[in-house]
N, C-alpha and C. Protein backbone atom coordinates (compact mmCIF):
# COMPACT_ATOMS: atom_id res chain seq x y z
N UNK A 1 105.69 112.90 101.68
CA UNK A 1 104.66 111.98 102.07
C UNK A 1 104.49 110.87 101.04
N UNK A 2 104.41 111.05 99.78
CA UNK A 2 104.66 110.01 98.12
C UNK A 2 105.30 109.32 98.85
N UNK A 3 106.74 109.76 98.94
CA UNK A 3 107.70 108.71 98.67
C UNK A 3 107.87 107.93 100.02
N UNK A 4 107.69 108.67 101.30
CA UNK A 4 107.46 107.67 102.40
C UNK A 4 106.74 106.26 102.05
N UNK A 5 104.87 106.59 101.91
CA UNK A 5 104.28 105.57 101.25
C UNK A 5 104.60 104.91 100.09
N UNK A 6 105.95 104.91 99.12
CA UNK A 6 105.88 104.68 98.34
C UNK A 6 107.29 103.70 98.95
N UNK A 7 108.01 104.29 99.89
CA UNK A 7 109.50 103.29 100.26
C UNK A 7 108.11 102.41 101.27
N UNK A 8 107.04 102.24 101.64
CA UNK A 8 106.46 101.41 102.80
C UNK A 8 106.10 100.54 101.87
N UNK A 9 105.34 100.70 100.89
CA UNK A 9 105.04 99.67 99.70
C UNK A 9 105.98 98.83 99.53
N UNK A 10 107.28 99.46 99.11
CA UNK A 10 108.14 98.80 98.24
C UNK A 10 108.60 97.78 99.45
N UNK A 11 108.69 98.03 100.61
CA UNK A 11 109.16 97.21 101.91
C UNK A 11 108.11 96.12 102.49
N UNK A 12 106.72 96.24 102.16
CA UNK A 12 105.49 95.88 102.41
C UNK A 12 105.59 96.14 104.18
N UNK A 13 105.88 97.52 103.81
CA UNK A 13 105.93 98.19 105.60
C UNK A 13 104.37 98.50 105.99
N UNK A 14 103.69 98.14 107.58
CA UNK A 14 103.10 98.82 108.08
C UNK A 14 103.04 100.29 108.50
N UNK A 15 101.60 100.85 107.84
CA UNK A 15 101.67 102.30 108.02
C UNK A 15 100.31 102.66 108.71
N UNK A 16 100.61 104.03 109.28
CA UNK A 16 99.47 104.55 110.23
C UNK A 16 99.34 105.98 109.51
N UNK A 17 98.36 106.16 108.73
CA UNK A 17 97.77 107.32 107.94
C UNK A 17 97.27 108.19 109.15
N UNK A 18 97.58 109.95 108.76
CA UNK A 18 96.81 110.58 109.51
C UNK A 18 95.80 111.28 108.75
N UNK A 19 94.68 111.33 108.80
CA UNK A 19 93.36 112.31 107.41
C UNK A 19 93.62 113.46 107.96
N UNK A 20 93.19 114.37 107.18
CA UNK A 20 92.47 115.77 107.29
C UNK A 20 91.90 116.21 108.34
N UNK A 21 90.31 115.00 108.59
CA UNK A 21 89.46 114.89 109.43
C UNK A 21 89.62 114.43 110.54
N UNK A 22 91.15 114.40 111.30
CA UNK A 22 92.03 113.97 112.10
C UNK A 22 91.47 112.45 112.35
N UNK A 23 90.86 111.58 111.50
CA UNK A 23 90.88 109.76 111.46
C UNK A 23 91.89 109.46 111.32
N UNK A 24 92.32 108.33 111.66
CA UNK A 24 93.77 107.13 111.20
C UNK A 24 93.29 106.10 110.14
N UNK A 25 93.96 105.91 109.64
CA UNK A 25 94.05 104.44 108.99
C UNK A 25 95.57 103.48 109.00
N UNK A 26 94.98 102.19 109.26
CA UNK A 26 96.40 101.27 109.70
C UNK A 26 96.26 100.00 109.28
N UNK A 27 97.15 100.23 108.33
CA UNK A 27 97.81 98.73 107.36
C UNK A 27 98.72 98.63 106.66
N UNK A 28 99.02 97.67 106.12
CA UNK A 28 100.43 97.17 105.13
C UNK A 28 99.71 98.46 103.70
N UNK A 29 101.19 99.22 103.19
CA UNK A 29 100.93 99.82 102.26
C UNK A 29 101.43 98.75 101.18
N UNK A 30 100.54 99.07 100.18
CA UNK A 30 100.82 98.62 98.93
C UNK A 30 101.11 99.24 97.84
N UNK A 31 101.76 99.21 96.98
CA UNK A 31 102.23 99.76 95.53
C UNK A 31 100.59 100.30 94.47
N UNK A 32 100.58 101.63 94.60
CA UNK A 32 98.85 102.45 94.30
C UNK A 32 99.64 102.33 92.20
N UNK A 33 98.29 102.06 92.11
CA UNK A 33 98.62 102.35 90.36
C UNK A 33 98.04 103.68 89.94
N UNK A 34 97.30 103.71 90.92
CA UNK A 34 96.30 105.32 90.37
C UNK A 34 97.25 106.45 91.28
N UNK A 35 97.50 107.19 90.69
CA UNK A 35 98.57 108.24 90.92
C UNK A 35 98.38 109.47 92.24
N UNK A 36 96.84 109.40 91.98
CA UNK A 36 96.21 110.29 92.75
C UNK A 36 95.51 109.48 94.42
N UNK A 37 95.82 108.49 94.07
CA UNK A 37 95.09 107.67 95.72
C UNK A 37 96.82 106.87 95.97
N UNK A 38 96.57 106.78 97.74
CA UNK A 38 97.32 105.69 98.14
C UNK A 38 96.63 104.52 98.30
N UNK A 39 97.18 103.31 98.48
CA UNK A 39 96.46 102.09 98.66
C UNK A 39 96.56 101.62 99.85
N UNK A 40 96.18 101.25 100.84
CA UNK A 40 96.34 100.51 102.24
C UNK A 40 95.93 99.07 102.33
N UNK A 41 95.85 97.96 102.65
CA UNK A 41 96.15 96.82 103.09
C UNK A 41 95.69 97.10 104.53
N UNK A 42 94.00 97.40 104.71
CA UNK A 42 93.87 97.36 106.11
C UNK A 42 93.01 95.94 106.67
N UNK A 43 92.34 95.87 107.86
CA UNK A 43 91.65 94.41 108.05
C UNK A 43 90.77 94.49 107.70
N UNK A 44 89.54 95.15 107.33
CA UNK A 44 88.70 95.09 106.33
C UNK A 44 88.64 94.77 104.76
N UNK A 45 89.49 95.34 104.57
CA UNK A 45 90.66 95.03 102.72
C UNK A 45 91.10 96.18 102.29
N UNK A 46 91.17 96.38 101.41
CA UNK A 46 92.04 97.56 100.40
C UNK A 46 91.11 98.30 100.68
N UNK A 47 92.02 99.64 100.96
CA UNK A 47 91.58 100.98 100.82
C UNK A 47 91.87 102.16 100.25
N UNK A 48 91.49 102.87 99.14
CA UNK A 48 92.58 103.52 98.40
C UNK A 48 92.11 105.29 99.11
N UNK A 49 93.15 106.08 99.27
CA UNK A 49 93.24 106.91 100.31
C UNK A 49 93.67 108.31 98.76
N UNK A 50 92.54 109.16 99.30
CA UNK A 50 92.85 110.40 97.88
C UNK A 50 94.07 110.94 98.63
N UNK A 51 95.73 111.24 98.15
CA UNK A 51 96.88 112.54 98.66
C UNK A 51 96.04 113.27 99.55
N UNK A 52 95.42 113.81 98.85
CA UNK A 52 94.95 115.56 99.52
C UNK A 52 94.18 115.36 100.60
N UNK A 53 93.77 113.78 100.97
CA UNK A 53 93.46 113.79 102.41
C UNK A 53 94.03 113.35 103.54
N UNK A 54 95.33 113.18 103.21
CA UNK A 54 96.30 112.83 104.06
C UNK A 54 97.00 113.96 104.51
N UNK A 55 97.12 113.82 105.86
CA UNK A 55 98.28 115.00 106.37
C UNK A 55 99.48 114.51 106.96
N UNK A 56 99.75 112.91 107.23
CA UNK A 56 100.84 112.48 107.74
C UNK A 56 101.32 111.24 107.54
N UNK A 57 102.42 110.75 107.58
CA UNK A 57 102.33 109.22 107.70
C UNK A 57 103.48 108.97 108.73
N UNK A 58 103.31 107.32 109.32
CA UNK A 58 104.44 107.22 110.57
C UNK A 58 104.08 105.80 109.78
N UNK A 59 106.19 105.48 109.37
CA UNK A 59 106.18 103.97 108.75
C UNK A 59 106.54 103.01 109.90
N UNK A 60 105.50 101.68 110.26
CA UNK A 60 106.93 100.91 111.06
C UNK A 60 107.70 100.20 110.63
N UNK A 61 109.02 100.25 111.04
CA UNK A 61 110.20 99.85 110.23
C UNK A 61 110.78 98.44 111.11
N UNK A 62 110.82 97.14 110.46
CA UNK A 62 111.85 96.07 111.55
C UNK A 62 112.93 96.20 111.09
N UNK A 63 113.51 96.24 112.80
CA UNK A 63 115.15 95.86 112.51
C UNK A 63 115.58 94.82 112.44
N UNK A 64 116.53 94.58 111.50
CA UNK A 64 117.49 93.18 111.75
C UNK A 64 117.65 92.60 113.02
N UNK A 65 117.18 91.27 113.61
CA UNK A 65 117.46 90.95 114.69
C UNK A 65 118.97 89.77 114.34
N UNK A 66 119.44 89.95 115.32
CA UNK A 66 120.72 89.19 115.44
C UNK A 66 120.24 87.53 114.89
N UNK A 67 121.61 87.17 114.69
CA UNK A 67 121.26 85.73 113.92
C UNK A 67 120.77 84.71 115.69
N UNK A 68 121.90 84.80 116.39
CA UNK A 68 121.80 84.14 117.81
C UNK A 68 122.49 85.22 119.09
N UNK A 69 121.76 85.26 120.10
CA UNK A 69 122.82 85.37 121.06
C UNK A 69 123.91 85.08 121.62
N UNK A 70 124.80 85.10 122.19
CA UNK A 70 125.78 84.37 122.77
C UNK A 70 125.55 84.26 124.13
């Protein structure tokens, strides 16, 4: 789960947190300095998220789109 959120940061990938308390949270992850929270990038602003209340994460990933069609 670290290193998921931690390759979404490094990508400035959108992520969809799952809590404990079965809530979501959904935004651009960001690079956490405090070891023990994740950081989110949601529309309200930063949200730093304690590990131990997370039970999941789903990254979205873009694909390369073609340069042109033919």
């Amino acid at each position: 789960m670290r290193k998921q959120l931690y390759v979404a940061a490094e990508r400035s990938e959108e992520v969809t947190i799952i809590l404990r308390d079965g809530g979501t949270i959904n935004g651009v992850a960001t690079v956490s300095t405090d070891p023990d929270r994740a950081k989110v990038i949601c529309f309200d602003g930063a949200v730093w998220i304690p590990y131990n209340e997370i039970t999941h994460v789903n990254r979205v990933i873009q694909l390369k789109k073609n340069v042109t069609p033919k």
